[in-house]
C-alpha atoms as a PDB file:
ATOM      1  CA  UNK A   1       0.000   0.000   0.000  1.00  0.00           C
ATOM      2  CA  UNK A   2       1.136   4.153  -0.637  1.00  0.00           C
ATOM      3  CA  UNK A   3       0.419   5.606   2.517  1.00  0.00           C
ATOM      4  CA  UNK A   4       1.758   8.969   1.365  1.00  0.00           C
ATOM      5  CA  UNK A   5       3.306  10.417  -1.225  1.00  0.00           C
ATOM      6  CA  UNK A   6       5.375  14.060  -2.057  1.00  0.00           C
ATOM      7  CA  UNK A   7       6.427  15.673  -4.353  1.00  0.00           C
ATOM      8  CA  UNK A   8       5.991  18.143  -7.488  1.00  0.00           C
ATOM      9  CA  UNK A   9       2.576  18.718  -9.060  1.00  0.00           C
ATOM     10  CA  UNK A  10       3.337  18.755 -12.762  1.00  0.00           C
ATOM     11  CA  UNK A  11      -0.297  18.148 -14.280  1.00  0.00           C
ATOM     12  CA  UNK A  12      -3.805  19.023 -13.159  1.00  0.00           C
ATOM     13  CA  UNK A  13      -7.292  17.755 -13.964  1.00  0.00           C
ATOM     14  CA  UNK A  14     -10.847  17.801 -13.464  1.00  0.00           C
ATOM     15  CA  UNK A  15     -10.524  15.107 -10.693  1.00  0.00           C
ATOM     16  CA  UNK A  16      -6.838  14.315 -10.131  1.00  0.00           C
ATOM     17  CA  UNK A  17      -3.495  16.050  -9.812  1.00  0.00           C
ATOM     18  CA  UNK A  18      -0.286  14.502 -11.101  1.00  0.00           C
ATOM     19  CA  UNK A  19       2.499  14.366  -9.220  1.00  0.00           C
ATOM     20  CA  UNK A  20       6.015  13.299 -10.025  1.00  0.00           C
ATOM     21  CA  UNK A  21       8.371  11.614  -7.558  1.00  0.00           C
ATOM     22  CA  UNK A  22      11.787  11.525  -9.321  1.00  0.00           C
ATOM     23  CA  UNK A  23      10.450  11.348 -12.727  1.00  0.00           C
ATOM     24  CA  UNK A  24       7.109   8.777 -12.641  1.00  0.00           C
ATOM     25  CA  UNK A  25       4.255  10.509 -12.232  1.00  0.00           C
ATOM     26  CA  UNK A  26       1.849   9.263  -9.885  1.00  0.00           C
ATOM     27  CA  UNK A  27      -2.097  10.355 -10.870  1.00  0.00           C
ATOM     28  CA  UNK A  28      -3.895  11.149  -7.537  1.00  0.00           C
ATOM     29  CA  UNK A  29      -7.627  12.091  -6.793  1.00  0.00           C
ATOM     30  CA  UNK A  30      -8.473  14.574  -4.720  1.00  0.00           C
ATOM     31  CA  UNK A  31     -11.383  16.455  -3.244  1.00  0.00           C
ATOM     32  CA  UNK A  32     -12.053  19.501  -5.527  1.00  0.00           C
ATOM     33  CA  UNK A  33     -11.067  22.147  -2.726  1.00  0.00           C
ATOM     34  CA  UNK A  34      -7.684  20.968  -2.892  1.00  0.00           C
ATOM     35  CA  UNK A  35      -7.722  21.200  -6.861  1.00  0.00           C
ATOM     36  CA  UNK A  36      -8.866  24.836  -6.274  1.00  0.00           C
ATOM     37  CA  UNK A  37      -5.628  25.824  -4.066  1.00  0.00           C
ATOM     38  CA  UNK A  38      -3.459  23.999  -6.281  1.00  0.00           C
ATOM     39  CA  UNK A  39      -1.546  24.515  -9.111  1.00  0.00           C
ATOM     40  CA  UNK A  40       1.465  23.014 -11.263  1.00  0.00           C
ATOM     41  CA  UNK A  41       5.042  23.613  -9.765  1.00  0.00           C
ATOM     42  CA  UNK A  42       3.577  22.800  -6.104  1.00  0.00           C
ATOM     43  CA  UNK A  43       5.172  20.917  -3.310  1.00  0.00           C
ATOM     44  CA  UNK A  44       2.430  18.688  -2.331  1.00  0.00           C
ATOM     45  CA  UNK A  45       2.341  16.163   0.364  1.00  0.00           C
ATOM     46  CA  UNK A  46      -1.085  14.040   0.636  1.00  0.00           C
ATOM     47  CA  UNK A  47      -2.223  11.349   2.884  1.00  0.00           C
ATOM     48  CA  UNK A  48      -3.198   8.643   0.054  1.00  0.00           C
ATOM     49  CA  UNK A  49      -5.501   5.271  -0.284  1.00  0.00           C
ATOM     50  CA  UNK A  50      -4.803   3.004  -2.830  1.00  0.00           C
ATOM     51  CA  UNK A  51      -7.791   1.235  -4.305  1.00  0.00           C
ATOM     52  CA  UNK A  52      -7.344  -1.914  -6.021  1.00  0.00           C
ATOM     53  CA  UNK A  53      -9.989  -3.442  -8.194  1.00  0.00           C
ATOM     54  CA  UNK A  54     -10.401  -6.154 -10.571  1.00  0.00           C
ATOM     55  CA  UNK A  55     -10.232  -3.658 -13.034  1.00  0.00           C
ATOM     56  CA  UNK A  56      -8.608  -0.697 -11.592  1.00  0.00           C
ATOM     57  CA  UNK A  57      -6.302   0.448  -9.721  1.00  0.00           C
ATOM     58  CA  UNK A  58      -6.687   4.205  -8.278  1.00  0.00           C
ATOM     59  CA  UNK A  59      -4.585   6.303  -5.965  1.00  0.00           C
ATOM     60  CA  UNK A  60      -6.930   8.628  -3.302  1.00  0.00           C
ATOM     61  CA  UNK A  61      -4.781  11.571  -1.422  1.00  0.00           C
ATOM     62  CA  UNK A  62      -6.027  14.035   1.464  1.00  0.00           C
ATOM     63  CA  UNK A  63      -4.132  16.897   3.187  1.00  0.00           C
ATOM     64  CA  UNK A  64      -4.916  15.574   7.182  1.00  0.00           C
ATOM     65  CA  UNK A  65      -5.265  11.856   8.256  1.00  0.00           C
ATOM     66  CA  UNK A  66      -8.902  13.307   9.028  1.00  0.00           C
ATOM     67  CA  UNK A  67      -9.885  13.542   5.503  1.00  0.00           C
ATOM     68  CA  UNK A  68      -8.192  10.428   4.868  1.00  0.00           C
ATOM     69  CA  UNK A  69     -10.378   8.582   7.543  1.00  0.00           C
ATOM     70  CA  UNK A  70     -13.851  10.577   6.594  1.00  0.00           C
ATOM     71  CA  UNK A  71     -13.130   8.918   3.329  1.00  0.00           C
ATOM     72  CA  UNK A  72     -12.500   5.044   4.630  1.00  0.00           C
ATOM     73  CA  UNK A  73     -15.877   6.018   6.955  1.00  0.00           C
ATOM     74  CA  UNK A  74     -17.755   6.960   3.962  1.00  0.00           C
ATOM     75  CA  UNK A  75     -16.304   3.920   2.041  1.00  0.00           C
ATOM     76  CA  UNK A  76     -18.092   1.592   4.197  1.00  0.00           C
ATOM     77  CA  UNK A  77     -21.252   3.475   4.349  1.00  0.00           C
ATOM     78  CA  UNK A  78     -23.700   0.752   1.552  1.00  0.00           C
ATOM     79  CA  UNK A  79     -23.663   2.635  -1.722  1.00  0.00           C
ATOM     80  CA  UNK A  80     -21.261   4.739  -1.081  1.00  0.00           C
ATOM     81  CA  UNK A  81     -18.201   4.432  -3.607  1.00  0.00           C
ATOM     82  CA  UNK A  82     -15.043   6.028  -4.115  1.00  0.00           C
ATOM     83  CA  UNK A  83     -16.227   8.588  -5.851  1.00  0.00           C
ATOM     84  CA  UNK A  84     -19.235   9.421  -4.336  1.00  0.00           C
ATOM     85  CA  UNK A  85     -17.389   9.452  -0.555  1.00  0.00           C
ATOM     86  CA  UNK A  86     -15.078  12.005  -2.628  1.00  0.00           C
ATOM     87  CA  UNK A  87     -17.513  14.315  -3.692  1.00  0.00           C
ATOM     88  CA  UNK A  88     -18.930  14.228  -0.259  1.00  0.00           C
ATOM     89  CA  UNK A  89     -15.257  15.471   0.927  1.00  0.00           C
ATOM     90  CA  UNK A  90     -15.643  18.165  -2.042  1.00  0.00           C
ATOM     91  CA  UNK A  91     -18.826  19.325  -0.991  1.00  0.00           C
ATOM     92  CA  UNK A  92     -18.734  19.803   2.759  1.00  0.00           C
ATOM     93  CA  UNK A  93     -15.865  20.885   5.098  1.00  0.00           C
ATOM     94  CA  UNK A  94     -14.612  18.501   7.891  1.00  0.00           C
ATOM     95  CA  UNK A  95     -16.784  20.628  10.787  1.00  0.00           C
ATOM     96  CA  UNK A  96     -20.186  20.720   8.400  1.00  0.00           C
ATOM     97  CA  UNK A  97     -19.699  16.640   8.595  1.00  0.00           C
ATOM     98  CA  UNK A  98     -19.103  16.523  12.019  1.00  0.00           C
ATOM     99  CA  UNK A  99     -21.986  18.933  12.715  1.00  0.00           C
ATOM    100  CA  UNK A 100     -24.630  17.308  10.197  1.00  0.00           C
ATOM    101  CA  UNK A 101     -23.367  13.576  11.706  1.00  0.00           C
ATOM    102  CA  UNK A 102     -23.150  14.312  15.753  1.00  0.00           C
ATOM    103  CA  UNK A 103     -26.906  17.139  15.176  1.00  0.00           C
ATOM    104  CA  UNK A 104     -28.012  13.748  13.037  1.00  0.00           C
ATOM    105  CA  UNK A 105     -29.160  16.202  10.020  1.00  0.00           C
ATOM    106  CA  UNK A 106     -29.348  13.987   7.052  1.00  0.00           C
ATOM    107  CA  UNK A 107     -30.363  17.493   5.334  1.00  0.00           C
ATOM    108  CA  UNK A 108     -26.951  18.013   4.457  1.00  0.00           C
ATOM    109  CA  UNK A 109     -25.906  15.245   2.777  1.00  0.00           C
ATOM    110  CA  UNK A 110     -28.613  14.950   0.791  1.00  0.00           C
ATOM    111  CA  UNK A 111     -27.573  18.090  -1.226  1.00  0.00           C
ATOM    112  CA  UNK A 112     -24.237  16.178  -2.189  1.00  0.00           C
ATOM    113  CA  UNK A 113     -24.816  15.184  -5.381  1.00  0.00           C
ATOM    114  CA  UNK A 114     -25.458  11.659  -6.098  1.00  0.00           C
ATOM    115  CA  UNK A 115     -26.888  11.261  -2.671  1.00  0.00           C
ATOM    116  CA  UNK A 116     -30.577  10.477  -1.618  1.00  0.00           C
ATOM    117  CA  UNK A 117     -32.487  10.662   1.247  1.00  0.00           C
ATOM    118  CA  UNK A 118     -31.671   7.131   2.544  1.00  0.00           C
ATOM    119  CA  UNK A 119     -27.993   7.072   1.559  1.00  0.00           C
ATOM    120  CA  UNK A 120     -27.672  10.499   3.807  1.00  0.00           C
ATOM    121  CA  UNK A 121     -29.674   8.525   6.492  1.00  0.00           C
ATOM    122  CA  UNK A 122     -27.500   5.424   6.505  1.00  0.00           C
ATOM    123  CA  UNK A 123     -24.665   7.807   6.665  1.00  0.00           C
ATOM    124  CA  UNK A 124     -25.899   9.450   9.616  1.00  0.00           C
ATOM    125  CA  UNK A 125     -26.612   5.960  11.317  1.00  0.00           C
ATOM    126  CA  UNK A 126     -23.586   4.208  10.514  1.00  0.00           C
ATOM    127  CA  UNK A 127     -21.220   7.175  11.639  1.00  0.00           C
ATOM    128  CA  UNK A 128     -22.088   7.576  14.721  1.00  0.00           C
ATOM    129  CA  UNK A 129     -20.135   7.601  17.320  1.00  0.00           C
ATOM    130  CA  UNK A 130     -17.018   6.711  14.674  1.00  0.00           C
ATOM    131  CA  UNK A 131     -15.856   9.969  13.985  1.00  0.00           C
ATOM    132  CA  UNK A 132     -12.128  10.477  14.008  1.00  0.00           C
ATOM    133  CA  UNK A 133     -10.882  12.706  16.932  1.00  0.00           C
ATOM    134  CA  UNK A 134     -11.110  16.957  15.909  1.00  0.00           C
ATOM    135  CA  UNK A 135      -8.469  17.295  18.468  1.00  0.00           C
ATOM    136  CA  UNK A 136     -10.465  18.909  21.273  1.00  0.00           C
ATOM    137  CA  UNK A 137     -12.338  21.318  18.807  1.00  0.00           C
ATOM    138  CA  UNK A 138     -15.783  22.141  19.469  1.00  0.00           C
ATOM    139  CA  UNK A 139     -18.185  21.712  17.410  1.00  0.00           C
ATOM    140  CA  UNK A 140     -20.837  23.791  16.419  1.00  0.00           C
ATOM    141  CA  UNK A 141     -23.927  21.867  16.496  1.00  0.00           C
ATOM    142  CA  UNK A 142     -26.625  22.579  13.601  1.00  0.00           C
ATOM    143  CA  UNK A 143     -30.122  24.247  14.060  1.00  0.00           C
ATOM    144  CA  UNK A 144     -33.338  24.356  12.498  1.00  0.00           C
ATOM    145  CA  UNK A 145     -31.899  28.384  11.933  1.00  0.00           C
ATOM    146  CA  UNK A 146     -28.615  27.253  10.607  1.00  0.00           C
ATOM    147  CA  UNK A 147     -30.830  25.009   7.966  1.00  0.00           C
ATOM    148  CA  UNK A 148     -32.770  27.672   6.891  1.00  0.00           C
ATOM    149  CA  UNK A 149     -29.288  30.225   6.339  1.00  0.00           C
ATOM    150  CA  UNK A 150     -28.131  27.580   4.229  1.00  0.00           C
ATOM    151  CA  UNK A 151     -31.178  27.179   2.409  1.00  0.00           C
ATOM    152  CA  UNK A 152     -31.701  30.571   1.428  1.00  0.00           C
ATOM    153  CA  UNK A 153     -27.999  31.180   0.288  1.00  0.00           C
ATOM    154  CA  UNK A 154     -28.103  27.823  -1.957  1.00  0.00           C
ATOM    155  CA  UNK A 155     -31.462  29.617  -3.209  1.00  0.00           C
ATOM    156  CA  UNK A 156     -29.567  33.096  -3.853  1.00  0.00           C
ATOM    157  CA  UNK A 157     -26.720  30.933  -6.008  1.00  0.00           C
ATOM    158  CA  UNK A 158     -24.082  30.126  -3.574  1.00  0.00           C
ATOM    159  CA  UNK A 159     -22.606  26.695  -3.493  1.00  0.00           C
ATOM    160  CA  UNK A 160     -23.597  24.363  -0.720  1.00  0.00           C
ATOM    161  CA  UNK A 161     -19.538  24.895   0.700  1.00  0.00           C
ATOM    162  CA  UNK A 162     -19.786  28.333  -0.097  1.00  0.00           C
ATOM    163  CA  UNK A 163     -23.000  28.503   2.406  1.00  0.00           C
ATOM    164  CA  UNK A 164     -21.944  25.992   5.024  1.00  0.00           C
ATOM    165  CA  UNK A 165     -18.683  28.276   5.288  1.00  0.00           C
ATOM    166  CA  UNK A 166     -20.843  31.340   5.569  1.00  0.00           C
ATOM    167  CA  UNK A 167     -22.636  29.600   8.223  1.00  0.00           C
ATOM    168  CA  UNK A 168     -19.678  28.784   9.727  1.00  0.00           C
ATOM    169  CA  UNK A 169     -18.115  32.362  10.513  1.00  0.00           C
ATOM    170  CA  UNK A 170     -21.296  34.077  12.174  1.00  0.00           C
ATOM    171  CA  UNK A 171     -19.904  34.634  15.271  1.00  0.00           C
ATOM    172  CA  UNK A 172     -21.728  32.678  18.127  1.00  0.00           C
ATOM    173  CA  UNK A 173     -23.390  35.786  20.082  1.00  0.00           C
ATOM    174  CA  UNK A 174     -25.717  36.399  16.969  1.00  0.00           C
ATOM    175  CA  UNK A 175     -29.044  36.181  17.704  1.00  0.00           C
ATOM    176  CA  UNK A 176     -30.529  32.920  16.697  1.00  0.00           C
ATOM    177  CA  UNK A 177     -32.808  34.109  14.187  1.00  0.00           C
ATOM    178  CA  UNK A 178     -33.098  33.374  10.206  1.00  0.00           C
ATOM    179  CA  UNK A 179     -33.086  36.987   9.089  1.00  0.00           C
ATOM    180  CA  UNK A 180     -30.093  38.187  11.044  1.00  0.00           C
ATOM    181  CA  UNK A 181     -27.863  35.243  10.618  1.00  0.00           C
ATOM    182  CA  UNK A 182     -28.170  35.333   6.963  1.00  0.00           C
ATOM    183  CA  UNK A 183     -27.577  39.132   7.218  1.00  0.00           C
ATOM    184  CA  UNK A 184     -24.291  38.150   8.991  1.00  0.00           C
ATOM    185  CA  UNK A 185     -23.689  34.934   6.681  1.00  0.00           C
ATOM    186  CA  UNK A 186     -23.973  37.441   3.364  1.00  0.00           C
ATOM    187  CA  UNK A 187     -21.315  39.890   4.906  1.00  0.00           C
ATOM    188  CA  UNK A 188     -19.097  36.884   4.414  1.00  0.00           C
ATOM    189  CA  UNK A 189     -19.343  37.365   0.937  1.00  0.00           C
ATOM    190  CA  UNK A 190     -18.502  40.871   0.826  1.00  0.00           C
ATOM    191  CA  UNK A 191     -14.872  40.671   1.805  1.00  0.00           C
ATOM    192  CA  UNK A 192     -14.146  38.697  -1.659  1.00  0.00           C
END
Protein backbone atom coordinates (compact mmCIF):
# COMPACT_ATOMS: atom_id res chain seq x y z
CA UNK A 1 0.00 0.00 0.00
CA UNK A 2 1.14 4.15 -0.64
CA UNK A 3 0.42 5.61 2.52
CA UNK A 4 1.76 8.97 1.37
CA UNK A 5 3.31 10.42 -1.22
CA UNK A 6 5.38 14.06 -2.06
CA UNK A 7 6.43 15.67 -4.35
CA UNK A 8 5.99 18.14 -7.49
CA UNK A 9 2.58 18.72 -9.06
CA UNK A 10 3.34 18.75 -12.76
CA UNK A 11 -0.30 18.15 -14.28
CA UNK A 12 -3.81 19.02 -13.16
CA UNK A 13 -7.29 17.75 -13.96
CA UNK A 14 -10.85 17.80 -13.46
CA UNK A 15 -10.52 15.11 -10.69
CA UNK A 16 -6.84 14.31 -10.13
CA UNK A 17 -3.49 16.05 -9.81
CA UNK A 18 -0.29 14.50 -11.10
CA UNK A 19 2.50 14.37 -9.22
CA UNK A 20 6.01 13.30 -10.03
CA UNK A 21 8.37 11.61 -7.56
CA UNK A 22 11.79 11.52 -9.32
CA UNK A 23 10.45 11.35 -12.73
CA UNK A 24 7.11 8.78 -12.64
CA UNK A 25 4.26 10.51 -12.23
CA UNK A 26 1.85 9.26 -9.88
CA UNK A 27 -2.10 10.35 -10.87
CA UNK A 28 -3.90 11.15 -7.54
CA UNK A 29 -7.63 12.09 -6.79
CA UNK A 30 -8.47 14.57 -4.72
CA UNK A 31 -11.38 16.46 -3.24
CA UNK A 32 -12.05 19.50 -5.53
CA UNK A 33 -11.07 22.15 -2.73
CA UNK A 34 -7.68 20.97 -2.89
CA UNK A 35 -7.72 21.20 -6.86
CA UNK A 36 -8.87 24.84 -6.27
CA UNK A 37 -5.63 25.82 -4.07
CA UNK A 38 -3.46 24.00 -6.28
CA UNK A 39 -1.55 24.51 -9.11
CA UNK A 40 1.46 23.01 -11.26
CA UNK A 41 5.04 23.61 -9.76
CA UNK A 42 3.58 22.80 -6.10
CA UNK A 43 5.17 20.92 -3.31
CA UNK A 44 2.43 18.69 -2.33
CA UNK A 45 2.34 16.16 0.36
CA UNK A 46 -1.08 14.04 0.64
CA UNK A 47 -2.22 11.35 2.88
CA UNK A 48 -3.20 8.64 0.05
CA UNK A 49 -5.50 5.27 -0.28
CA UNK A 50 -4.80 3.00 -2.83
CA UNK A 51 -7.79 1.24 -4.30
CA UNK A 52 -7.34 -1.91 -6.02
CA UNK A 53 -9.99 -3.44 -8.19
CA UNK A 54 -10.40 -6.15 -10.57
CA UNK A 55 -10.23 -3.66 -13.03
CA UNK A 56 -8.61 -0.70 -11.59
CA UNK A 57 -6.30 0.45 -9.72
CA UNK A 58 -6.69 4.20 -8.28
CA UNK A 59 -4.58 6.30 -5.97
CA UNK A 60 -6.93 8.63 -3.30
CA UNK A 61 -4.78 11.57 -1.42
CA UNK A 62 -6.03 14.03 1.46
CA UNK A 63 -4.13 16.90 3.19
CA UNK A 64 -4.92 15.57 7.18
CA UNK A 65 -5.26 11.86 8.26
CA UNK A 66 -8.90 13.31 9.03
CA UNK A 67 -9.89 13.54 5.50
CA UNK A 68 -8.19 10.43 4.87
CA UNK A 69 -10.38 8.58 7.54
CA UNK A 70 -13.85 10.58 6.59
CA UNK A 71 -13.13 8.92 3.33
CA UNK A 72 -12.50 5.04 4.63
CA UNK A 73 -15.88 6.02 6.96
CA UNK A 74 -17.75 6.96 3.96
CA UNK A 75 -16.30 3.92 2.04
CA UNK A 76 -18.09 1.59 4.20
CA UNK A 77 -21.25 3.48 4.35
CA UNK A 78 -23.70 0.75 1.55
CA UNK A 79 -23.66 2.64 -1.72
CA UNK A 80 -21.26 4.74 -1.08
CA UNK A 81 -18.20 4.43 -3.61
CA UNK A 82 -15.04 6.03 -4.11
CA UNK A 83 -16.23 8.59 -5.85
CA UNK A 84 -19.23 9.42 -4.34
CA UNK A 85 -17.39 9.45 -0.56
CA UNK A 86 -15.08 12.01 -2.63
CA UNK A 87 -17.51 14.31 -3.69
CA UNK A 88 -18.93 14.23 -0.26
CA UNK A 89 -15.26 15.47 0.93
CA UNK A 90 -15.64 18.16 -2.04
CA UNK A 91 -18.83 19.33 -0.99
CA UNK A 92 -18.73 19.80 2.76
CA UNK A 93 -15.86 20.88 5.10
CA UNK A 94 -14.61 18.50 7.89
CA UNK A 95 -16.78 20.63 10.79
CA UNK A 96 -20.19 20.72 8.40
CA UNK A 97 -19.70 16.64 8.60
CA UNK A 98 -19.10 16.52 12.02
CA UNK A 99 -21.99 18.93 12.72
CA UNK A 100 -24.63 17.31 10.20
CA UNK A 101 -23.37 13.58 11.71
CA UNK A 102 -23.15 14.31 15.75
CA UNK A 103 -26.91 17.14 15.18
CA UNK A 104 -28.01 13.75 13.04
CA UNK A 105 -29.16 16.20 10.02
CA UNK A 106 -29.35 13.99 7.05
CA UNK A 107 -30.36 17.49 5.33
CA UNK A 108 -26.95 18.01 4.46
CA UNK A 109 -25.91 15.25 2.78
CA UNK A 110 -28.61 14.95 0.79
CA UNK A 111 -27.57 18.09 -1.23
CA UNK A 112 -24.24 16.18 -2.19
CA UNK A 113 -24.82 15.18 -5.38
CA UNK A 114 -25.46 11.66 -6.10
CA UNK A 115 -26.89 11.26 -2.67
CA UNK A 116 -30.58 10.48 -1.62
CA UNK A 117 -32.49 10.66 1.25
CA UNK A 118 -31.67 7.13 2.54
CA UNK A 119 -27.99 7.07 1.56
CA UNK A 120 -27.67 10.50 3.81
CA UNK A 121 -29.67 8.52 6.49
CA UNK A 122 -27.50 5.42 6.51
CA UNK A 123 -24.66 7.81 6.67
CA UNK A 124 -25.90 9.45 9.62
CA UNK A 125 -26.61 5.96 11.32
CA UNK A 126 -23.59 4.21 10.51
CA UNK A 127 -21.22 7.18 11.64
CA UNK A 128 -22.09 7.58 14.72
CA UNK A 129 -20.13 7.60 17.32
CA UNK A 130 -17.02 6.71 14.67
CA UNK A 131 -15.86 9.97 13.99
CA UNK A 132 -12.13 10.48 14.01
CA UNK A 133 -10.88 12.71 16.93
CA UNK A 134 -11.11 16.96 15.91
CA UNK A 135 -8.47 17.30 18.47
CA UNK A 136 -10.46 18.91 21.27
CA UNK A 137 -12.34 21.32 18.81
CA UNK A 138 -15.78 22.14 19.47
CA UNK A 139 -18.19 21.71 17.41
CA UNK A 140 -20.84 23.79 16.42
CA UNK A 141 -23.93 21.87 16.50
CA UNK A 142 -26.62 22.58 13.60
CA UNK A 143 -30.12 24.25 14.06
CA UNK A 144 -33.34 24.36 12.50
CA UNK A 145 -31.90 28.38 11.93
CA UNK A 146 -28.62 27.25 10.61
CA UNK A 147 -30.83 25.01 7.97
CA UNK A 148 -32.77 27.67 6.89
CA UNK A 149 -29.29 30.23 6.34
CA UNK A 150 -28.13 27.58 4.23
CA UNK A 151 -31.18 27.18 2.41
CA UNK A 152 -31.70 30.57 1.43
CA UNK A 153 -28.00 31.18 0.29
CA UNK A 154 -28.10 27.82 -1.96
CA UNK A 155 -31.46 29.62 -3.21
CA UNK A 156 -29.57 33.10 -3.85
CA UNK A 157 -26.72 30.93 -6.01
CA UNK A 158 -24.08 30.13 -3.57
CA UNK A 159 -22.61 26.69 -3.49
CA UNK A 160 -23.60 24.36 -0.72
CA UNK A 161 -19.54 24.90 0.70
CA UNK A 162 -19.79 28.33 -0.10
CA UNK A 163 -23.00 28.50 2.41
CA UNK A 164 -21.94 25.99 5.02
CA UNK A 165 -18.68 28.28 5.29
CA UNK A 166 -20.84 31.34 5.57
CA UNK A 167 -22.64 29.60 8.22
CA UNK A 168 -19.68 28.78 9.73
CA UNK A 169 -18.11 32.36 10.51
CA UNK A 170 -21.30 34.08 12.17
CA UNK A 171 -19.90 34.63 15.27
CA UNK A 172 -21.73 32.68 18.13
CA UNK A 173 -23.39 35.79 20.08
CA UNK A 174 -25.72 36.40 16.97
CA UNK A 175 -29.04 36.18 17.70
CA UNK A 176 -30.53 32.92 16.70
CA UNK A 177 -32.81 34.11 14.19
CA UNK A 178 -33.10 33.37 10.21
CA UNK A 179 -33.09 36.99 9.09
CA UNK A 180 -30.09 38.19 11.04
CA UNK A 181 -27.86 35.24 10.62
CA UNK A 182 -28.17 35.33 6.96
CA UNK A 183 -27.58 39.13 7.22
CA UNK A 184 -24.29 38.15 8.99
CA UNK A 185 -23.69 34.93 6.68
CA UNK A 186 -23.97 37.44 3.36
CA UNK A 187 -21.32 39.89 4.91
CA UNK A 188 -19.10 36.88 4.41
CA UNK A 189 -19.34 37.37 0.94
CA UNK A 190 -18.50 40.87 0.83
CA UNK A 191 -14.87 40.67 1.81
CA UNK A 192 -14.15 38.70 -1.66
Amino acid sequence: MIASISGKVIQLTKETVIIDINGLGFEVFVPKPLLSETEAGDLLYLYTYMLVREDNIALYGFTSLEEKELFLQFLAVGGIGPKLSLSILSSLSIDNIRSAILSEKPDYFSRVPGIGKKTAQKIIIQMQGKLPDSDGLAIRSITDVDDAVVDALISLGYSVIEAQTALQTIPKNTPDDVETKLRVALQYFDHF
